[in-house]
Every structure is written in structure tokens, then in C-alpha cells.
N, C-alpha and C. Protein backbone atom coordinates (compact mmCIF):
# COMPACT_ATOMS: atom_id res chain seq x y z
N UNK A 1 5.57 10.64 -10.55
CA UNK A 1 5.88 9.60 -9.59
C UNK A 1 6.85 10.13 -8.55
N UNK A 2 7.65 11.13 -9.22
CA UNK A 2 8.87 11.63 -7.80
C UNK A 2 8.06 12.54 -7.01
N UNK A 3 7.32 12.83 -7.34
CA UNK A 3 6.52 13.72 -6.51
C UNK A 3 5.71 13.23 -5.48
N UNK A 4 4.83 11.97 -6.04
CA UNK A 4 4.68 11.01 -4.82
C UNK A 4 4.99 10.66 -4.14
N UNK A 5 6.33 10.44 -4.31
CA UNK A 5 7.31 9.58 -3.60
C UNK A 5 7.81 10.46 -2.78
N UNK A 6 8.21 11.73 -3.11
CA UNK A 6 8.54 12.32 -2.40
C UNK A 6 7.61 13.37 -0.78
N UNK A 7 6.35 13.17 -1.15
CA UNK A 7 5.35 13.22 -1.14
C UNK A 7 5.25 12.64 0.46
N UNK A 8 5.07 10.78 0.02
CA UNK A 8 5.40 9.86 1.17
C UNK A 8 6.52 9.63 1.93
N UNK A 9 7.23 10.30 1.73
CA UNK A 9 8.20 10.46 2.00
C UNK A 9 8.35 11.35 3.66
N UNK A 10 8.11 11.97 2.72
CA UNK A 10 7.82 13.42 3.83
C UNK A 10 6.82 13.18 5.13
N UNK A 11 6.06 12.53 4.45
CA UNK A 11 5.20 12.10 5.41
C UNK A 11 5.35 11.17 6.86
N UNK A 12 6.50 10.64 6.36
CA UNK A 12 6.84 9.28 6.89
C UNK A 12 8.23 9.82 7.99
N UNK A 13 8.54 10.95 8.00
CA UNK A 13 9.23 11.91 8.41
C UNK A 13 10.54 12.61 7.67
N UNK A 14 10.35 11.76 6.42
CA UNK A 14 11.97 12.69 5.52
C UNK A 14 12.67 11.47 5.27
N UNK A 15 13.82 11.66 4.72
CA UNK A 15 14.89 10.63 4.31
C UNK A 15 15.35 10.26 5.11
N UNK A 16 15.72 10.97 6.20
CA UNK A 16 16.50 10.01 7.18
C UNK A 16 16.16 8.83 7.91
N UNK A 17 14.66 9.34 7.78
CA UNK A 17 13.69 8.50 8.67
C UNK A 17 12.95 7.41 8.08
N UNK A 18 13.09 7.21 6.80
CA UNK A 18 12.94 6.12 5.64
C UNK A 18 13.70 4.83 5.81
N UNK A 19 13.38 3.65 6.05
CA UNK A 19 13.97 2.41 5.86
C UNK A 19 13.88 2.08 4.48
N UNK A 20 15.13 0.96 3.76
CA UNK A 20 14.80 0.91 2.15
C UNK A 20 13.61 0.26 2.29
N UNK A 21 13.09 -0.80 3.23
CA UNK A 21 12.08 -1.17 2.97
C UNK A 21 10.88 -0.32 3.02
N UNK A 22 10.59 0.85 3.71
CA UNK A 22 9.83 1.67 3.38
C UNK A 22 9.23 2.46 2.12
N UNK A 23 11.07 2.64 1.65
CA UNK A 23 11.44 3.81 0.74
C UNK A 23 10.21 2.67 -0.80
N UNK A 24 10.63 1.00 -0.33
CA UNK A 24 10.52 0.19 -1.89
C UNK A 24 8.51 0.08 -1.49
N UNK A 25 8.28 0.00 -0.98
CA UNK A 25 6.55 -0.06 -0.32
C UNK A 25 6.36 1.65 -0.69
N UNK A 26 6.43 2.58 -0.55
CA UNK A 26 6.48 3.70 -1.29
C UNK A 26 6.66 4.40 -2.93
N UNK A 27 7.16 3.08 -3.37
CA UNK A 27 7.46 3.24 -4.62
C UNK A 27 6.69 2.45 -4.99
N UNK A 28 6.04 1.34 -4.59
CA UNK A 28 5.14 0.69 -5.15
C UNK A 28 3.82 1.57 -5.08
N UNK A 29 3.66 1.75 -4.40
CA UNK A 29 2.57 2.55 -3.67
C UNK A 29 2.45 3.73 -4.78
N UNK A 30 3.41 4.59 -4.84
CA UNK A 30 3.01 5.78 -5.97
C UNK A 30 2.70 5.49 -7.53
N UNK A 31 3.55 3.85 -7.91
CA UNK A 31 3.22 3.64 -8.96
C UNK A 31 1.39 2.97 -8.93
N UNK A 32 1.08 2.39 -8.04
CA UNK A 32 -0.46 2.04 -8.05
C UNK A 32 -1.16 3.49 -8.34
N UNK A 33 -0.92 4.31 -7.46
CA UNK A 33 -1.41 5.78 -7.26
C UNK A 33 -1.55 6.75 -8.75
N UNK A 34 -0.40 6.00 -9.77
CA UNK A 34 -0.60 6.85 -11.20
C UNK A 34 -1.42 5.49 -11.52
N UNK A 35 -1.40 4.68 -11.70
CA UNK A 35 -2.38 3.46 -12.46
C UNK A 35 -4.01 3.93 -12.19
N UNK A 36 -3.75 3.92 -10.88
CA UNK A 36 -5.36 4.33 -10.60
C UNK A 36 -5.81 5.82 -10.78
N UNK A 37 -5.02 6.91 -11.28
CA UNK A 37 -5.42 7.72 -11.85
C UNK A 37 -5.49 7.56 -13.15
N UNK A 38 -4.75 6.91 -14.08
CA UNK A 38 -4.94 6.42 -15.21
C UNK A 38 -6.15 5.93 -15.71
N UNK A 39 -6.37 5.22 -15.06
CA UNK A 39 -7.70 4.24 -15.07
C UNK A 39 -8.95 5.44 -15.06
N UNK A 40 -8.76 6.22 -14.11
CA UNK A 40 -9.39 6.94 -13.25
C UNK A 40 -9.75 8.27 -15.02
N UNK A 41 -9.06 9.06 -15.73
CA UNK A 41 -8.89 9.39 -16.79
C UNK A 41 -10.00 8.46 -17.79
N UNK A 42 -9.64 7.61 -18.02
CA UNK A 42 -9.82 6.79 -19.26
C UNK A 42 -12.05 6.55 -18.66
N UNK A 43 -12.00 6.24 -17.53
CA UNK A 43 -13.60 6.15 -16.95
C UNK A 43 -14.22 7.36 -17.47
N UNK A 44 -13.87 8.43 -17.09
CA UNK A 44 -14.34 9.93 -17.00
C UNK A 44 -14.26 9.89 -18.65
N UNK A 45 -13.46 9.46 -19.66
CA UNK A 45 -13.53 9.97 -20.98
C UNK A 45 -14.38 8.95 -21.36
N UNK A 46 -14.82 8.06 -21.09
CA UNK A 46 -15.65 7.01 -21.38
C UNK A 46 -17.02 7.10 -21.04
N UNK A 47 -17.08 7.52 -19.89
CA UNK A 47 -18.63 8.41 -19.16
C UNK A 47 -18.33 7.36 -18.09
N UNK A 48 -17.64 6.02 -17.84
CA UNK A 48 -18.19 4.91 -17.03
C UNK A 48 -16.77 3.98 -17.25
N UNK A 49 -17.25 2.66 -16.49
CA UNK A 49 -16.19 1.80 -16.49
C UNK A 49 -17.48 0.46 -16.51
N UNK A 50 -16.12 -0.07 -17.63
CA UNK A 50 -17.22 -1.68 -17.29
C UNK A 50 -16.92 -2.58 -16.26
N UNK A 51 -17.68 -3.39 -15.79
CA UNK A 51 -18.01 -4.28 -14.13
C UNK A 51 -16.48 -4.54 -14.63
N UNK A 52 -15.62 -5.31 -15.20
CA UNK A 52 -14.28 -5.98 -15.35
C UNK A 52 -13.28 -4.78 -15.03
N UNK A 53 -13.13 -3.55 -15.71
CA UNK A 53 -12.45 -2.06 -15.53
C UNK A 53 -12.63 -1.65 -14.06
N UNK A 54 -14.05 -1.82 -13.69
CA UNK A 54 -14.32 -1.38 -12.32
C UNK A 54 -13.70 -2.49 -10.69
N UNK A 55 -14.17 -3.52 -11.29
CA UNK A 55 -13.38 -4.59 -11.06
C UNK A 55 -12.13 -4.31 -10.29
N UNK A 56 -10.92 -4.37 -11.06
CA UNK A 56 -9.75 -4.45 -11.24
C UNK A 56 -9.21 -2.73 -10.68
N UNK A 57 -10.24 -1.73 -10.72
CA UNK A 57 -9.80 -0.76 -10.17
C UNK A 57 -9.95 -1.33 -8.77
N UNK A 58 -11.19 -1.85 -8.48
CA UNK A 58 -11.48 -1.68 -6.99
C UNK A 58 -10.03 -2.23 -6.25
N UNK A 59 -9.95 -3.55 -6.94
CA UNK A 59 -8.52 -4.67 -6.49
C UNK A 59 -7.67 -3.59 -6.22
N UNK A 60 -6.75 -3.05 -7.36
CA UNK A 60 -5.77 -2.10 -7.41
C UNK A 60 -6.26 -1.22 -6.29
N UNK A 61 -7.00 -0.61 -5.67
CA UNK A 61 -7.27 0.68 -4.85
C UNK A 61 -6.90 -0.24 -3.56
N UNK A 62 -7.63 -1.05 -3.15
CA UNK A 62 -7.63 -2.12 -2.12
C UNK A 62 -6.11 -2.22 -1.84
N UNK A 63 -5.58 -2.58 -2.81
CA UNK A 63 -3.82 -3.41 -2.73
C UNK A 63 -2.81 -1.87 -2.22
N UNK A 64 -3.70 -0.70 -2.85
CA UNK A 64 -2.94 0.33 -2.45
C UNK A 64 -2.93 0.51 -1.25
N UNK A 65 -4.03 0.75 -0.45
CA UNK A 65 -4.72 0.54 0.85
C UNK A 65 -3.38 0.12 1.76
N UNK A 66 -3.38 -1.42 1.40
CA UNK A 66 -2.94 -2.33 2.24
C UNK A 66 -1.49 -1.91 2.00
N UNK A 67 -0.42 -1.58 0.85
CA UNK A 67 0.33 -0.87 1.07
C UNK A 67 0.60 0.34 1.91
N UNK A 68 -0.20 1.13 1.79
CA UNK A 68 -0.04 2.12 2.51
C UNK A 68 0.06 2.00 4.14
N UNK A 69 -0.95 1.15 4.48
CA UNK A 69 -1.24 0.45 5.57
C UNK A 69 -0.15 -0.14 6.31
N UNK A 70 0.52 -0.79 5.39
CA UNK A 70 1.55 -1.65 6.03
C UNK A 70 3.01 -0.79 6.29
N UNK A 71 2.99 0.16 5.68
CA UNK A 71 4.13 1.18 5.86
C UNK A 71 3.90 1.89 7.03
N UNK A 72 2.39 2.21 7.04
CA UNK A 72 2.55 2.93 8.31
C UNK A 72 2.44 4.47 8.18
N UNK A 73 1.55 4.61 7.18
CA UNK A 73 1.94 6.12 6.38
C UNK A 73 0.11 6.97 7.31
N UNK A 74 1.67 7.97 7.85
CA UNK A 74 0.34 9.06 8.38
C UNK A 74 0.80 10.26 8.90
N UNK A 75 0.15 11.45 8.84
CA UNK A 75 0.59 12.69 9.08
C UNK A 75 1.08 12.57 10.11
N UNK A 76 2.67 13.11 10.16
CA UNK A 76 3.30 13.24 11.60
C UNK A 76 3.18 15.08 12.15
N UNK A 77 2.57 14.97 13.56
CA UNK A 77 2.23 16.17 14.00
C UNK A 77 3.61 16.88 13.54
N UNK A 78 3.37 18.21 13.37
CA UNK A 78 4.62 18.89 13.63
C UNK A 78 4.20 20.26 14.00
N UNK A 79 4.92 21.20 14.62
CA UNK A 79 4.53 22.46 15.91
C UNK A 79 4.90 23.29 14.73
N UNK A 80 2.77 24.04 14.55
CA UNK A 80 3.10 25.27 13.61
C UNK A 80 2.62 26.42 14.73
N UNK A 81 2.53 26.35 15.98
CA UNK A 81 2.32 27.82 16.75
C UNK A 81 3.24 28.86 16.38
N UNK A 82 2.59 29.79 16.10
CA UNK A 82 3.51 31.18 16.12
C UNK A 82 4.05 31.30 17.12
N UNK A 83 5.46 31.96 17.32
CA UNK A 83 5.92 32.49 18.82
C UNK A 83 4.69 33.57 19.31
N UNK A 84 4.87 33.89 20.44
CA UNK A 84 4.47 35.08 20.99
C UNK A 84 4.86 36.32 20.52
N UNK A 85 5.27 36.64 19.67
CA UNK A 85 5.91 37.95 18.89
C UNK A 85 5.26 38.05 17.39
N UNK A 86 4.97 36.51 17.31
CA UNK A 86 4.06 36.79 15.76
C UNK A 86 3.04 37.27 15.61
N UNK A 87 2.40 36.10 16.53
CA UNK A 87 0.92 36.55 17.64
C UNK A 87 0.32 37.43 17.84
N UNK A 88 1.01 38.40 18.66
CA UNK A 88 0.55 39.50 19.11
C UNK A 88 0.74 40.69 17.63
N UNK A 89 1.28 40.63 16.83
CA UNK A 89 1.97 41.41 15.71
C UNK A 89 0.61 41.45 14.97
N UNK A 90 0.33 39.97 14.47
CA UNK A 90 -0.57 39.24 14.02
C UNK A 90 -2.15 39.94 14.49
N UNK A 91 -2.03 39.72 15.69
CA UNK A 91 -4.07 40.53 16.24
C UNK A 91 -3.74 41.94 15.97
N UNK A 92 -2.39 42.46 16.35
CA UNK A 92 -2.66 43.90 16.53
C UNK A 92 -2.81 44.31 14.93
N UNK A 93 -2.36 43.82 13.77
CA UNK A 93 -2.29 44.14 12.32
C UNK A 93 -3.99 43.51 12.20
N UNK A 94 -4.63 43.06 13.17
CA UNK A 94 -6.23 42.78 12.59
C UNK A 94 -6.79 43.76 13.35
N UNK A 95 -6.67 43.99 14.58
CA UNK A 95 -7.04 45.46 15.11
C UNK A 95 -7.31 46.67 14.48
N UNK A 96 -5.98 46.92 13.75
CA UNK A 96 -6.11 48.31 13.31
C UNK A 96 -6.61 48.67 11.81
């Protein structure tokens, strides 16, 4: 779960950039995220899920959704260009 969290976190741009209300919609959010792998386990050892199991996953996936949704959670660009010194370092070490 800290890994999730930390996870969304990051995503969301880091700690500083976390409101508690974010931080608590994030924590809900990662705990749905182990449930529905849980669930997700127990199908696969079963071969299947019954309509009620399947059910109640779909709900739970949905509710995650809309969590996620409502936070606002999405890759924030961030600048991976090499300088001009890597670059050129970079073709000439494929050159030779």
C-alpha cells in the first residue's frame, strides 16, 4: 500500500504538491487497488468469478475510477532531453 501511495503521489507532483485531501482520496484509492487485486488472485485460482464476485469487482473498479478521477491523477510532463553534450557523446558512442 506505501508503495501505491507513494506511487500517486509522485504522480500528482510529490509531497509538497499533495493537499490532505488529496493525500486521503489516495489512500483510499490504493486500498481499493489491493482489494481489487485480491479479488483479482482468488478469480485466477478459481479459473473464474461468479456473476455476484464479478459483480462487486466491477462496482469496486468503477468507485476506483471515480476516485482517481476526482483527484485529478495524471502523468505530469517532466523534461527528460539530454543536454547537448550527452547527445552528441551518445550518437558518436553508436557511430563507432
Amino acid at each position: 500500500m506505501r508503495d501505491l501511495i507513494e506511487s500517486h503521489v509522485s504522480d500528482l507532483g510529490g509531497n509538497d504538491a499533495v493537499t490532505a485531501a488529496e493525500r486521503s482520496i489516495v489512500r483510499r484509492a490504493a486500498t481499493l487497488t489491493i482489494e481489487l487485486e485480491l479479488m483479482e488472485t482468488v478469480f485466477a485460482g478459481a479459473g473464474g468469478a461468479s456473476p455476484e464476485a464479478l459483480d462487486l469487482y466491477g462496482r469496486t473498479a468503477g468507485n476506483l475510477r471515480r476516485l482517481l478521477e476526482s483527484v485529478g491523477l495524471q502523468r505530469r510532463a517532466r523534461d527528460i532531453t539530454p543536454d547537448l553534450r550527452d547527445y552528441v557523446s551518445a550518437r558518436s558512442a553508436e557511430t563507432a
